[in-house]
C-alpha atoms as a PDB file:
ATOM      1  CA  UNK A   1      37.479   8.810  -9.279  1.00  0.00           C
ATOM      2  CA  UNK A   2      38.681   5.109  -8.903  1.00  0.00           C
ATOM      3  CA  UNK A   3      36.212   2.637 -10.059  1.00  0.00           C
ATOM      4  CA  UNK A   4      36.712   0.776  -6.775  1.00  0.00           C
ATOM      5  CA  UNK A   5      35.697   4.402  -4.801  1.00  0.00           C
ATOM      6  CA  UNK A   6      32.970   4.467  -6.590  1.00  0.00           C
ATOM      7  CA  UNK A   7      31.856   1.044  -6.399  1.00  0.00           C
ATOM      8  CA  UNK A   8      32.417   1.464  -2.319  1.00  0.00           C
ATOM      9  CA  UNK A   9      29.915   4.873  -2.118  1.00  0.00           C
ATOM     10  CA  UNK A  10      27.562   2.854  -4.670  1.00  0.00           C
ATOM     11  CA  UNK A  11      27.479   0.068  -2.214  1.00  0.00           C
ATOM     12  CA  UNK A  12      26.929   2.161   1.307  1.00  0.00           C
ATOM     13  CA  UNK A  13      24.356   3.979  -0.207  1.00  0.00           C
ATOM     14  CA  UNK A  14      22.468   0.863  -1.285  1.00  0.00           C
ATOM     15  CA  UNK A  15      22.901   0.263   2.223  1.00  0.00           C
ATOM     16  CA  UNK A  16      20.902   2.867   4.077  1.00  0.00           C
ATOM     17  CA  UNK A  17      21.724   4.982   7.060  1.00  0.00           C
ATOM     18  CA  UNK A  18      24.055   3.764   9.682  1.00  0.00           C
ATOM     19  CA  UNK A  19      22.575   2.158  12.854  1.00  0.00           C
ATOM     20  CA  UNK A  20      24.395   4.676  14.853  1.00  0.00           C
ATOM     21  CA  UNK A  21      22.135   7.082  13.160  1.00  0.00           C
ATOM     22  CA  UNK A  22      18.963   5.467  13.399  1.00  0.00           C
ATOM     23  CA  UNK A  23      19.720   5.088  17.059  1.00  0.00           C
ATOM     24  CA  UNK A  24      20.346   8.540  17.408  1.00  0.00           C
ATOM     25  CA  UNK A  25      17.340  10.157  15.496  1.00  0.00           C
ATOM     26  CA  UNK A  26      15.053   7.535  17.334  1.00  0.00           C
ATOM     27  CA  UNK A  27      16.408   8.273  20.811  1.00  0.00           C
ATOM     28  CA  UNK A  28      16.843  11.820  20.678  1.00  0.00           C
ATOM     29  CA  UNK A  29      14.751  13.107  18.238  1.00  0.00           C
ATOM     30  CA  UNK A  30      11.915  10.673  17.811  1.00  0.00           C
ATOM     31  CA  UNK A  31      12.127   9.912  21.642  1.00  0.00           C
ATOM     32  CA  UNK A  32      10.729   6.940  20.902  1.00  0.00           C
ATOM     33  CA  UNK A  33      12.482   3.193  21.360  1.00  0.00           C
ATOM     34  CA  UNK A  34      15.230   2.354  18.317  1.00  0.00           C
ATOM     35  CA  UNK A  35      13.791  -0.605  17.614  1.00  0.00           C
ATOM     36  CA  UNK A  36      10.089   0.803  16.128  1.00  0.00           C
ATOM     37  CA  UNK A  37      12.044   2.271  13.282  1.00  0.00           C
ATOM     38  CA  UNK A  38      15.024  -0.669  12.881  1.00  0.00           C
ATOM     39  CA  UNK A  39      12.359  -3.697  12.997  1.00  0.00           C
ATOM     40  CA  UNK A  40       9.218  -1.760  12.449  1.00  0.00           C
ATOM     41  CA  UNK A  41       5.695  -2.424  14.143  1.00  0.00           C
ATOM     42  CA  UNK A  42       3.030  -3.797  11.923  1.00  0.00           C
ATOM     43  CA  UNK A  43      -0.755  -1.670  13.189  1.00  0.00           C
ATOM     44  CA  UNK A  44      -4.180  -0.937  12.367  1.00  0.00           C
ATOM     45  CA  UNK A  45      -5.880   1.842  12.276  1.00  0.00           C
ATOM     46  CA  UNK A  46      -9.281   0.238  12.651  1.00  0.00           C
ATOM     47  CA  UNK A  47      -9.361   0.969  16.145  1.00  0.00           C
ATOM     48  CA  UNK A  48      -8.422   4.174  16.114  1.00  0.00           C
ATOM     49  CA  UNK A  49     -10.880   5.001  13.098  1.00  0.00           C
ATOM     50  CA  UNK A  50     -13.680   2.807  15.496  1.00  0.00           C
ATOM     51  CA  UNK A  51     -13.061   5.505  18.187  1.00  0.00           C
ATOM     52  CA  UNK A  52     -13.598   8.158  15.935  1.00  0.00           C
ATOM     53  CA  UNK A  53     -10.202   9.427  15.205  1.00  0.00           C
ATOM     54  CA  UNK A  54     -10.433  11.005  11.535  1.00  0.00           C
ATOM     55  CA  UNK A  55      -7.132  10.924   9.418  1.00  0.00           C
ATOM     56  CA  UNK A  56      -6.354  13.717   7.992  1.00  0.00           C
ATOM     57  CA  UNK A  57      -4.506  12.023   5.220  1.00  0.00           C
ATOM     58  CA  UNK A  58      -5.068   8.500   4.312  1.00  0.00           C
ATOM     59  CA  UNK A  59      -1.951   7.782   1.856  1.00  0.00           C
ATOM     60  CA  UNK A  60       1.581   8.221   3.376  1.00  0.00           C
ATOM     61  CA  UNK A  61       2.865  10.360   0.893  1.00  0.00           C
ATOM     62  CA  UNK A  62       0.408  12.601   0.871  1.00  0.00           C
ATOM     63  CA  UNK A  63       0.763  13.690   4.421  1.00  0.00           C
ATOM     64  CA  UNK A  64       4.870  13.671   3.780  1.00  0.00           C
ATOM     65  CA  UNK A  65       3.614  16.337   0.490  1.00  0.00           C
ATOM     66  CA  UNK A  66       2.335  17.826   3.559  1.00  0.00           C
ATOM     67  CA  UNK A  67       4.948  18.150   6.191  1.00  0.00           C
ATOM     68  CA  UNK A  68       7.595  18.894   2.971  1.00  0.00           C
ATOM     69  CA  UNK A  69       5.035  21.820   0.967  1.00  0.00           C
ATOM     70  CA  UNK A  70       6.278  25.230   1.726  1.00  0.00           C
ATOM     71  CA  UNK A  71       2.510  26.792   2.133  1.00  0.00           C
ATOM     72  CA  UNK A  72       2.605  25.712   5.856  1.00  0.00           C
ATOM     73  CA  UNK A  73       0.281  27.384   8.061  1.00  0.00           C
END
């Protein structure tokens, strides 16, 4: 491989998906509004936890461990 190949697939990696992706996933998978995952929403969950909602994970990457294990139920 050419250093300037690999230089090029070191770059669009550092770069994240493409748009046209993000679009996609949000719009037709998601089905939720592009923007919430290309600018992002800053929330609570205060209120929710105030109403009595209970979390069933509070870290992120625990509930990802989650979705990811293979001992789903």
């Amino acid at each position: 491989m050419k250093d300037g190949n690999l230089f090029s697939k070191k770059t669009q990696m550092d770069q994240g998906p493409d748009q046209t992706i993000i679009i996609f996933g949000a719009r037709f998978i998601l089905r939720t509004d592009q923007e919430l995952i290309l600018l992002g929403r800053h929330c609570q969950s205060s209120r929710l936890e105030e109403e009595g909602f209970h979390f069933k994970f509070s870290k992120l990457n625990e509930a990802l461990e989650d979705l990811t294990s293979s001992n789903q139920s």
